[in-house]
Protein backbone atom coordinates (compact mmCIF):
# COMPACT_ATOMS: atom_id res chain seq x y z
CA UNK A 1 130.93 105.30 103.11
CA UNK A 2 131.45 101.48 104.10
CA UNK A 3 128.03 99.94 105.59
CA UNK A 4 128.07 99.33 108.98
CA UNK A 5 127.65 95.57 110.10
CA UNK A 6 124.47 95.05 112.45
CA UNK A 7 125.91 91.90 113.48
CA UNK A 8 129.91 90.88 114.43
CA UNK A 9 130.48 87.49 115.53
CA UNK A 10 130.91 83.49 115.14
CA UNK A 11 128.23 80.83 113.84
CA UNK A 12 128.99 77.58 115.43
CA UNK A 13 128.05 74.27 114.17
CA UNK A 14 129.37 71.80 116.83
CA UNK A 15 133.18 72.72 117.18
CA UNK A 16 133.28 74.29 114.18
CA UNK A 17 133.28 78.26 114.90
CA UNK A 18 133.06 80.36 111.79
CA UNK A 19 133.95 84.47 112.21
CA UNK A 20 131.72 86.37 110.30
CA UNK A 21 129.81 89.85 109.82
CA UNK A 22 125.77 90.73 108.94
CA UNK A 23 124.91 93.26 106.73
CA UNK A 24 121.03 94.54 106.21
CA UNK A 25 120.13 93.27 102.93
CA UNK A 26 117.48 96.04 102.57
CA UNK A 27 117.44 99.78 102.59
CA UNK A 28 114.52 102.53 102.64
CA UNK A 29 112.66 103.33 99.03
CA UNK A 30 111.58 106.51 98.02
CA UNK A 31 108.76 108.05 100.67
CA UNK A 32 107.01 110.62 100.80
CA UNK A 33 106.59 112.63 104.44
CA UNK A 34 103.97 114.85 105.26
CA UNK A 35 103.79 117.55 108.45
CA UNK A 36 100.40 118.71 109.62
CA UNK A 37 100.41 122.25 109.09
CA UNK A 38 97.96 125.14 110.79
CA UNK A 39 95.74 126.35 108.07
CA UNK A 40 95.01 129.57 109.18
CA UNK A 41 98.82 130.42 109.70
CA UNK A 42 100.90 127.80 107.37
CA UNK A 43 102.86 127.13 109.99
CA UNK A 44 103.66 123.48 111.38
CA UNK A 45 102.15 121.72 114.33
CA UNK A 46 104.56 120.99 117.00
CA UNK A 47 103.43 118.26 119.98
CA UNK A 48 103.97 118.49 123.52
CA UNK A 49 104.09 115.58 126.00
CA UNK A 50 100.83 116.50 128.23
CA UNK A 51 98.95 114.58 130.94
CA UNK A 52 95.41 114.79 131.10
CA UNK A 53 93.90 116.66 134.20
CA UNK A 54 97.97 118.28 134.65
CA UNK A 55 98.82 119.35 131.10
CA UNK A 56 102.54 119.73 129.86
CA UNK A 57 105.10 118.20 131.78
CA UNK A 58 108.84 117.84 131.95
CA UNK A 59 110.29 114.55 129.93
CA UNK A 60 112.82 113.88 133.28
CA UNK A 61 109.35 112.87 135.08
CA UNK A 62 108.47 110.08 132.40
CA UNK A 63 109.29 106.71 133.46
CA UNK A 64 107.73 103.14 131.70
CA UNK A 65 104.77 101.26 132.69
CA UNK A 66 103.08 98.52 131.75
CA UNK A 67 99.08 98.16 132.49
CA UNK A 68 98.16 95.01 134.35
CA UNK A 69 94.57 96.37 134.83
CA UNK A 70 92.32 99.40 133.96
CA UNK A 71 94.21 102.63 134.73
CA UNK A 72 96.69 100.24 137.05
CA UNK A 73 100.26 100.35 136.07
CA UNK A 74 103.77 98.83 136.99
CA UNK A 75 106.33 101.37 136.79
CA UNK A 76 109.58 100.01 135.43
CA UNK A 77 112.81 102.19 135.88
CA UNK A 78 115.53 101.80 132.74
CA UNK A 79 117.95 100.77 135.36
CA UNK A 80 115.54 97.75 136.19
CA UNK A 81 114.88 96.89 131.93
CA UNK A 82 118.42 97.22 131.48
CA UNK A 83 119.24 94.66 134.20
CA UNK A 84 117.26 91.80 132.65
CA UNK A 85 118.31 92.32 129.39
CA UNK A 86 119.82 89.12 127.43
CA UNK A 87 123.58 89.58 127.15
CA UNK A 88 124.82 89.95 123.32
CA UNK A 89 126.39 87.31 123.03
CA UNK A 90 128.86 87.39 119.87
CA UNK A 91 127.64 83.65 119.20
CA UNK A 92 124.80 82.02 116.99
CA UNK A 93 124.92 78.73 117.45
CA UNK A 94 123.27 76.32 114.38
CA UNK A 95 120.70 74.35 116.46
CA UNK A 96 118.59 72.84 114.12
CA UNK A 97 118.21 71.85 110.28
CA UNK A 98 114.77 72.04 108.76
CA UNK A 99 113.71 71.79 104.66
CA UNK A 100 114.05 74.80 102.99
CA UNK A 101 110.78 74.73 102.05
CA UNK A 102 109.37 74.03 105.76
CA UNK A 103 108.90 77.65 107.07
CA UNK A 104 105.62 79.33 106.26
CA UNK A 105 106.36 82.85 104.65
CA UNK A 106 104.99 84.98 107.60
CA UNK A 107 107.41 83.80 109.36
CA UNK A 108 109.97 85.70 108.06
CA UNK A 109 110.95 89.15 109.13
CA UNK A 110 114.03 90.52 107.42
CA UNK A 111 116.83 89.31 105.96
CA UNK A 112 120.41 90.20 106.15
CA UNK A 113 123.74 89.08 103.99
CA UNK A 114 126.26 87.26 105.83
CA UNK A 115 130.08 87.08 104.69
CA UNK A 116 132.91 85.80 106.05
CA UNK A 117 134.76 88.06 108.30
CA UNK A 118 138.56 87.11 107.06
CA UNK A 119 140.24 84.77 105.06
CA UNK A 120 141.18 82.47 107.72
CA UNK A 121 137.11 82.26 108.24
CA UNK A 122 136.65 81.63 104.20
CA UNK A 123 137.06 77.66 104.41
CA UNK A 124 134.87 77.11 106.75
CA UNK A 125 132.41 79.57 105.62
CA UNK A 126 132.22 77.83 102.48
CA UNK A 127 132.24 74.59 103.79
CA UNK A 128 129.04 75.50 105.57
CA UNK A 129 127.34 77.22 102.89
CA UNK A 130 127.90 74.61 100.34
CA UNK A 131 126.47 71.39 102.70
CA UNK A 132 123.33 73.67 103.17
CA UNK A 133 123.07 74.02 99.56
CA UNK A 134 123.24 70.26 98.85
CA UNK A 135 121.19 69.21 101.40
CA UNK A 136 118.48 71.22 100.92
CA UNK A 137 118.39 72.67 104.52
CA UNK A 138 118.07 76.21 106.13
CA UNK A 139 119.93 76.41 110.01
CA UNK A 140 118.06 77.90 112.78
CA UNK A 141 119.73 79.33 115.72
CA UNK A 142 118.84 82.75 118.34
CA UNK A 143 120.76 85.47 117.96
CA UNK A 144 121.25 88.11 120.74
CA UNK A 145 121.44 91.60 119.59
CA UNK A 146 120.60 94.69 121.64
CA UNK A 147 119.51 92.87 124.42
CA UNK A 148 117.03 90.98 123.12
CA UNK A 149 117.37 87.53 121.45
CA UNK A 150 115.74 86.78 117.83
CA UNK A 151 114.95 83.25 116.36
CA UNK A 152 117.09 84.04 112.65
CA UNK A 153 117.78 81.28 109.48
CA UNK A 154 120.60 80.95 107.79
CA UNK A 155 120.91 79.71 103.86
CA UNK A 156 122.90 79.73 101.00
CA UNK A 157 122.80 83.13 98.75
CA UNK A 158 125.25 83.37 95.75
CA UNK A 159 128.77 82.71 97.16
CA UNK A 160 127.28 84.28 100.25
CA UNK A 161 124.95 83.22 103.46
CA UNK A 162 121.97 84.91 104.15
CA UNK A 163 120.06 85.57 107.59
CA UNK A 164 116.51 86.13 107.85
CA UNK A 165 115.11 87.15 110.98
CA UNK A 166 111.74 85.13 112.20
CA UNK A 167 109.20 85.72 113.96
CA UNK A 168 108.16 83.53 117.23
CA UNK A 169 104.92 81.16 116.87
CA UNK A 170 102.97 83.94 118.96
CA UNK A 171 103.72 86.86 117.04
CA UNK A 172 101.70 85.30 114.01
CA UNK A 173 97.81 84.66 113.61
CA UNK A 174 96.68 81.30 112.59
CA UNK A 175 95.58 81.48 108.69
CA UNK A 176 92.80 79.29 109.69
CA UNK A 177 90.81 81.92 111.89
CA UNK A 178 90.66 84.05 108.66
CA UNK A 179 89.87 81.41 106.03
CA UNK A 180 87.21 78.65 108.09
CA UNK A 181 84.61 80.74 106.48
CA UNK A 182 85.58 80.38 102.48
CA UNK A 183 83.55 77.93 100.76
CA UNK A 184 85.25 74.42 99.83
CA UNK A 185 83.58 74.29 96.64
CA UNK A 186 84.72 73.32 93.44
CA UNK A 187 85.12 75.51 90.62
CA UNK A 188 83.29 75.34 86.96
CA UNK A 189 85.91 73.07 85.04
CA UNK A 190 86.06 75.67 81.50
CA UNK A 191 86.42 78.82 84.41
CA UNK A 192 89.20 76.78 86.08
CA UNK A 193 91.03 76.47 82.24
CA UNK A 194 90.23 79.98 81.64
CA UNK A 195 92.09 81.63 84.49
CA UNK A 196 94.81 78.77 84.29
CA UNK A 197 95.41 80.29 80.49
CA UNK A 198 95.42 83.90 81.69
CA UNK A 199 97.98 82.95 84.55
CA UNK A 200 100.62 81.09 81.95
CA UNK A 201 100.61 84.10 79.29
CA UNK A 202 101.01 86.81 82.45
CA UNK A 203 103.94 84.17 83.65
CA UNK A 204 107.74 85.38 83.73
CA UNK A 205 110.90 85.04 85.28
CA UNK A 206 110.71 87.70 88.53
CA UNK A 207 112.52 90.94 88.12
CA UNK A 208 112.17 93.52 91.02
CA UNK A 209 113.64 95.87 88.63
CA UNK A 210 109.98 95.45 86.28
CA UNK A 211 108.27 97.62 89.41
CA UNK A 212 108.43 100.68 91.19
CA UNK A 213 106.11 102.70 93.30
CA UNK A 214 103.68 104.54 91.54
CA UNK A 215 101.71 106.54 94.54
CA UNK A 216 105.27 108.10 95.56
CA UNK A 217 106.17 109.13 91.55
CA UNK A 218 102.16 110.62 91.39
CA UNK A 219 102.38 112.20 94.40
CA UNK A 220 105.79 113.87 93.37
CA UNK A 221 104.02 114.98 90.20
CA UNK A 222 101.25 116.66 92.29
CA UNK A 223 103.26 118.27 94.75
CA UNK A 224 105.13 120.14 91.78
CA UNK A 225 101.46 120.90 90.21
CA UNK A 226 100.01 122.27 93.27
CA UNK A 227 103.06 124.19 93.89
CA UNK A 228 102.92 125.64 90.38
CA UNK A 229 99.22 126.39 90.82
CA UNK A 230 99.96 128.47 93.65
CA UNK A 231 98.05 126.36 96.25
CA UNK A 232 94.93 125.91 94.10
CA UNK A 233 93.41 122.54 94.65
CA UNK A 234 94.20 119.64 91.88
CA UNK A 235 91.72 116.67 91.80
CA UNK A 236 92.09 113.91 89.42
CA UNK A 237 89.29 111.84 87.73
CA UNK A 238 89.26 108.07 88.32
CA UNK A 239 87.53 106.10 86.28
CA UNK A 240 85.53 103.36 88.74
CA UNK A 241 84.49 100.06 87.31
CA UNK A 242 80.84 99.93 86.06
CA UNK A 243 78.72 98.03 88.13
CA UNK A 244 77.66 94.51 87.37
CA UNK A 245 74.19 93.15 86.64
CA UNK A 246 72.77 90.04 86.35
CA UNK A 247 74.60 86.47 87.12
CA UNK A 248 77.67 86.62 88.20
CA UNK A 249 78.74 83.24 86.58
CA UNK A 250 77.80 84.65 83.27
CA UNK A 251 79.57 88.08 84.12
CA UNK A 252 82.99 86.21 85.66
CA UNK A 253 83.21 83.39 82.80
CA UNK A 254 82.56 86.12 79.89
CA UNK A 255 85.38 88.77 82.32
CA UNK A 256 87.61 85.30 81.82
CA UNK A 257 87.00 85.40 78.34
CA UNK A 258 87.45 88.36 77.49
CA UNK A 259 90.68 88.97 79.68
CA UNK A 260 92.58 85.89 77.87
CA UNK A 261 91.65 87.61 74.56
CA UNK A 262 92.94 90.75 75.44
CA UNK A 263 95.54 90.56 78.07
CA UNK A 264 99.34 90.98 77.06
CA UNK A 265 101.73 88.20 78.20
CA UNK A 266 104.10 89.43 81.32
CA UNK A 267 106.96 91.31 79.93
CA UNK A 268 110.02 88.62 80.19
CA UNK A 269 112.85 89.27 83.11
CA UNK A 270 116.09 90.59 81.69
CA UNK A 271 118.84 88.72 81.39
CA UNK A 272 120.30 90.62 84.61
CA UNK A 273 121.60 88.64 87.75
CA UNK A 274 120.12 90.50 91.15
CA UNK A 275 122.66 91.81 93.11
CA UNK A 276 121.48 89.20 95.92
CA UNK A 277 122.80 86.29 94.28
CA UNK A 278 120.41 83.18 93.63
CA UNK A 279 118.91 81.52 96.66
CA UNK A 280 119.36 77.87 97.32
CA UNK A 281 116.91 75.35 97.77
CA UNK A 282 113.44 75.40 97.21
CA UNK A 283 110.86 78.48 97.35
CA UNK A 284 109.12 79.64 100.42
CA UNK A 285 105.56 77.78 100.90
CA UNK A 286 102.59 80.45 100.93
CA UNK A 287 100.25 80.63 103.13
């Protein structure tokens, strides 16, 4: 089955309008899904829509609201969210240029592949994709999509483009409300060397393909146990770190020790391309 495009349109840079289709980039992984289930009679727990003081009532009598104070609401009909909607417009224009390496990770939401949506579209596309590359530059632009209208990049991928949605300036917390507190000390010089020599021999090319998630293959592994031990309960042992004494400077400089003596270098990337295609311009800054 073809995927379906979440995104049909044109990018425009000036007069240049370029035809082309979005694709999610991303899928679901393996997941694991629970139901709460009645003890006493194994059977699953279903959920009614209730109202306190009424009880159950019928869906057609559920309308929106939002609270403006304590127990006060606005009630919104669908005919009234519908009306304000932003029209999807089957444009994103390129309004701005910024370094590739401007845009703080949190800022980015999800990304999507972008590929020209005929041949005619192809020169153009390329065109595009290939000044970005050289100059170092990811576009910005707001695209309109179900009604609502999402601040996206664009950037070179491969032979491809790719679009990451963004989110807006209040939709992320300021690192600095978390982090005021953290000393701005300086560390012991031979530490410093020490965990600079454990981060080069755990170094290596990254390869999503090197990881996977353990919790859903262990929970898999349980699920067949405990159905094999005919609902008997399985607990596993985990082993907890010992508990520290004395200094910590002593304990964390001989832990450094220790760990570059003992810790394997990072298994080295295969030779592999990912299917994405290699990003242009420079890595994301962290926060």
């Amino acid at each position: 089955m073809a995927a379906r495009a979440y995104w049909q349109g044109q990018i425009r840079l000036a007069l240049v309008s370029i035809p082309v289709e979005v694709y999610a980039a991303t899928k679901s992984g393996a997941s694991i899904s629970f139901r709460q289930i009645h003890e006493p009679s194994g059977k699953p727990i279903n959920y009614e829509k209730v109202v306190q003081g009424i009880g159950p009532i019928d869906r057609d009598d559920i309308v929106k609201g939002y609270e403006i104070s304590k127990g006060n609401y606005v009630l919104l009909e669908e005919e009234e969210i519908e009306a304000v909607k932003i029209e999807s417009r089957k444009t994103l224009e390129l309004v701005q240029f910024v370094d590739a390496d401007e845009i703080d990770v949190f800022y980015f939401e999800k990304p999507y592949y972008v590929v020209p949506q005929d041949e005619l579209a192809e020169e153009a596309f390329i065109v595009l994709r290939e000044a970005l590359r050289q100059k170092k530059k990811v576009a910005l632009g707001q695209l309109s999509v179900r009604g609502r209208e999402t601040l996206v990049s664009l950037k070179p991928c491969g032979k491809g483009l790719v679009l990451e949605t963004l989110r807006y300036e209040d939709e992320v917390r300021k690192a600095q409300t978390y982090f005021k507190d953290i000393p701005d000390d300086k560390p012991d010089k031979e530490m410093l060397e020490l965990a600079g020599t454990l981060i080069d021999k755990k170094s290596a090319p990254f390869d999503a393909g090197e990881f996977e998630d353990r919790y859903v293959d262990a929970i898999r592994k349980l699920i067949d146990r405990k159905a094999k031990a005919k609902g008997k309960t399985i607990l596993e042992d985990v082993d907890e770190p010992a508990p520290s004494g004395g200094s910590n400077v002593i304990d964390l400089m001989s832990a450094l020790k220790k760990s570059v003596k003992e810790d394997k270098p990072a298994k080295k990337a295969s030779s592999k391309k990912s299917s994405s295609g290699k990003s242009g311009g420079k890595s994301r800054k962290s926060a």
